[in-house]
C-alpha atoms as a PDB file:
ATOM      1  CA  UNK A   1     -82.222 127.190 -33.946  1.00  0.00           C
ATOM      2  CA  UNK A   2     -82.490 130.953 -33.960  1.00  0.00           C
ATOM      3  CA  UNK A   3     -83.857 132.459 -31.110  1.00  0.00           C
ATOM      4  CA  UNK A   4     -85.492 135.289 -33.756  1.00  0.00           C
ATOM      5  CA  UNK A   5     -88.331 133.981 -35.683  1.00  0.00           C
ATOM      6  CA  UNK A   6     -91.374 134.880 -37.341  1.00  0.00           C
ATOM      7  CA  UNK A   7     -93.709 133.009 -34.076  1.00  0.00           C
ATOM      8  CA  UNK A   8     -91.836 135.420 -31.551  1.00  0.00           C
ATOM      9  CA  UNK A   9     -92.572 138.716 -33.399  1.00  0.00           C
ATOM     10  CA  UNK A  10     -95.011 140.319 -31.872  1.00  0.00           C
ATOM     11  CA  UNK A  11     -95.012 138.373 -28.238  1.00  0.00           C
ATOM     12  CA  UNK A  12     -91.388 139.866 -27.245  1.00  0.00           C
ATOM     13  CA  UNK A  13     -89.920 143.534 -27.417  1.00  0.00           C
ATOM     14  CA  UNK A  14     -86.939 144.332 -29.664  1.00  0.00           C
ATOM     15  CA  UNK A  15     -85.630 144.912 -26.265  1.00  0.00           C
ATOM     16  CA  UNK A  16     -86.454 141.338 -24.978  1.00  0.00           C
ATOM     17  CA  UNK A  17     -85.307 139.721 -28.105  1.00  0.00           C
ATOM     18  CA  UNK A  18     -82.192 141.275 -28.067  1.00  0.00           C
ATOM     19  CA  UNK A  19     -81.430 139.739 -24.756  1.00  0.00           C
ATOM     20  CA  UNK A  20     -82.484 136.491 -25.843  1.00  0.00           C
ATOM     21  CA  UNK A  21     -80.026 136.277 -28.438  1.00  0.00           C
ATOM     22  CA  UNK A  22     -77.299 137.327 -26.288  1.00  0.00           C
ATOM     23  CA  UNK A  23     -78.014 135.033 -23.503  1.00  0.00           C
ATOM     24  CA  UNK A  24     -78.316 132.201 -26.443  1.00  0.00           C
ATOM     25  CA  UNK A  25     -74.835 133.110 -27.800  1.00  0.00           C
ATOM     26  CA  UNK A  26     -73.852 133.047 -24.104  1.00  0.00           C
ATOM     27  CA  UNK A  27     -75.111 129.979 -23.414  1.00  0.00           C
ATOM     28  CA  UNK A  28     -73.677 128.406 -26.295  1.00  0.00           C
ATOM     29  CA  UNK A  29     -70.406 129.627 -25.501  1.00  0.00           C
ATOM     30  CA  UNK A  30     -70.692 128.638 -22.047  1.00  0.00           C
ATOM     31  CA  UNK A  31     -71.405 125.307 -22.950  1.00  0.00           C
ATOM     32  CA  UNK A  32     -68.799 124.982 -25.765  1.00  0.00           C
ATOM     33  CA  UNK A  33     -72.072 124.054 -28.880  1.00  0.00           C
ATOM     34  CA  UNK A  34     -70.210 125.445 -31.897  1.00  0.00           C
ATOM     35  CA  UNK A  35     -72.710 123.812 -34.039  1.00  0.00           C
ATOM     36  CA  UNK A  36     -75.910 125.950 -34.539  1.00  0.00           C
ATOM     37  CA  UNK A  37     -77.778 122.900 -36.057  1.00  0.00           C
ATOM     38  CA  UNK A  38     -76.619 120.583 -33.050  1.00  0.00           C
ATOM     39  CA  UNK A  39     -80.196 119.457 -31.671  1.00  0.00           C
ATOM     40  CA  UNK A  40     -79.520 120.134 -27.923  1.00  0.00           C
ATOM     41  CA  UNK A  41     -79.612 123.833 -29.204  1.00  0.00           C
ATOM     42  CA  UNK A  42     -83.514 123.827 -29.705  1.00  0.00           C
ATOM     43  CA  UNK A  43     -83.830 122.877 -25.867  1.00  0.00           C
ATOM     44  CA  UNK A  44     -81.292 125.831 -24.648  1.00  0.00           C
ATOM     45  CA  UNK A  45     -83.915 128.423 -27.122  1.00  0.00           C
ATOM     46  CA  UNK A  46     -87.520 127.155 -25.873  1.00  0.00           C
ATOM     47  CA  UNK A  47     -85.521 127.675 -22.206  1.00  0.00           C
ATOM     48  CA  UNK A  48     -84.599 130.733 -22.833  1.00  0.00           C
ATOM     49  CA  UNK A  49     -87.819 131.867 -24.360  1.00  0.00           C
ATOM     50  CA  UNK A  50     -89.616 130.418 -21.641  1.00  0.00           C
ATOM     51  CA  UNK A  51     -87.212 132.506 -18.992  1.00  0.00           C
ATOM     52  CA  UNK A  52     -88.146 135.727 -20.705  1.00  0.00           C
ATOM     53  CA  UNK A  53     -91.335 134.623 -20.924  1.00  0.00           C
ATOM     54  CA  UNK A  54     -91.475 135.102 -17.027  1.00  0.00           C
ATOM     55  CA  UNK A  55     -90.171 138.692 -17.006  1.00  0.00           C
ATOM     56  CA  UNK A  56     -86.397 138.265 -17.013  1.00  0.00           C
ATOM     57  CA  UNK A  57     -84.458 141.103 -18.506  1.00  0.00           C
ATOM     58  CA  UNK A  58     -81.033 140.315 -17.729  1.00  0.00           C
ATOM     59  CA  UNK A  59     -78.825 137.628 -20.116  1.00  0.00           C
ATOM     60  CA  UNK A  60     -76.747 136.516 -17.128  1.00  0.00           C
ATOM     61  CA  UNK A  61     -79.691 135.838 -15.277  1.00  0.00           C
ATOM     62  CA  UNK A  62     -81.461 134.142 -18.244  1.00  0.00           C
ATOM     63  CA  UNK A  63     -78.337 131.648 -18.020  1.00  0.00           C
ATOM     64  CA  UNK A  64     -77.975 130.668 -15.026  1.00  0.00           C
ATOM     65  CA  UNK A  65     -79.670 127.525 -13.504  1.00  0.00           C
ATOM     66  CA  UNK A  66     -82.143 127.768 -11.271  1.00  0.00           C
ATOM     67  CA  UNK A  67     -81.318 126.287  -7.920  1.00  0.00           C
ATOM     68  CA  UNK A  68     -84.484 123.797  -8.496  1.00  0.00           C
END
């Protein structure tokens, strides 16, 4: 899944959906998904988008686990 789609135009800067993609390449990465079309990878986007959602400007931050 592509974090850039036509339902987040409009809701998120340019700004905040250039961090989005780089903390979902990060993420990715981090978690060694080469696949793009591996399912887990829609979860890791509607997390991410729902940690920007909440104000979050910073990709390393946007990663990391919350200590729930």
């Amino acid at each position: 899944m592509a974090i850039y789609n036509p339902a987040t135009n409009g809701f998120f800067s340019p700004n905040e959906i250039k961090v989005m993609t780089e903390a979902y390449g990060g993420a990715l990465i981090d978690l060694c998904i080469a696949d793009r079309e591996d399912p887990i990878t829609e979860l890791i986007a509607k997390s991410i988008l729902n940690v920007t959602a909440t104000g979050e400007q910073n990709p390393l931050g946007i990663r990391k686990p919350s200590a729930a």
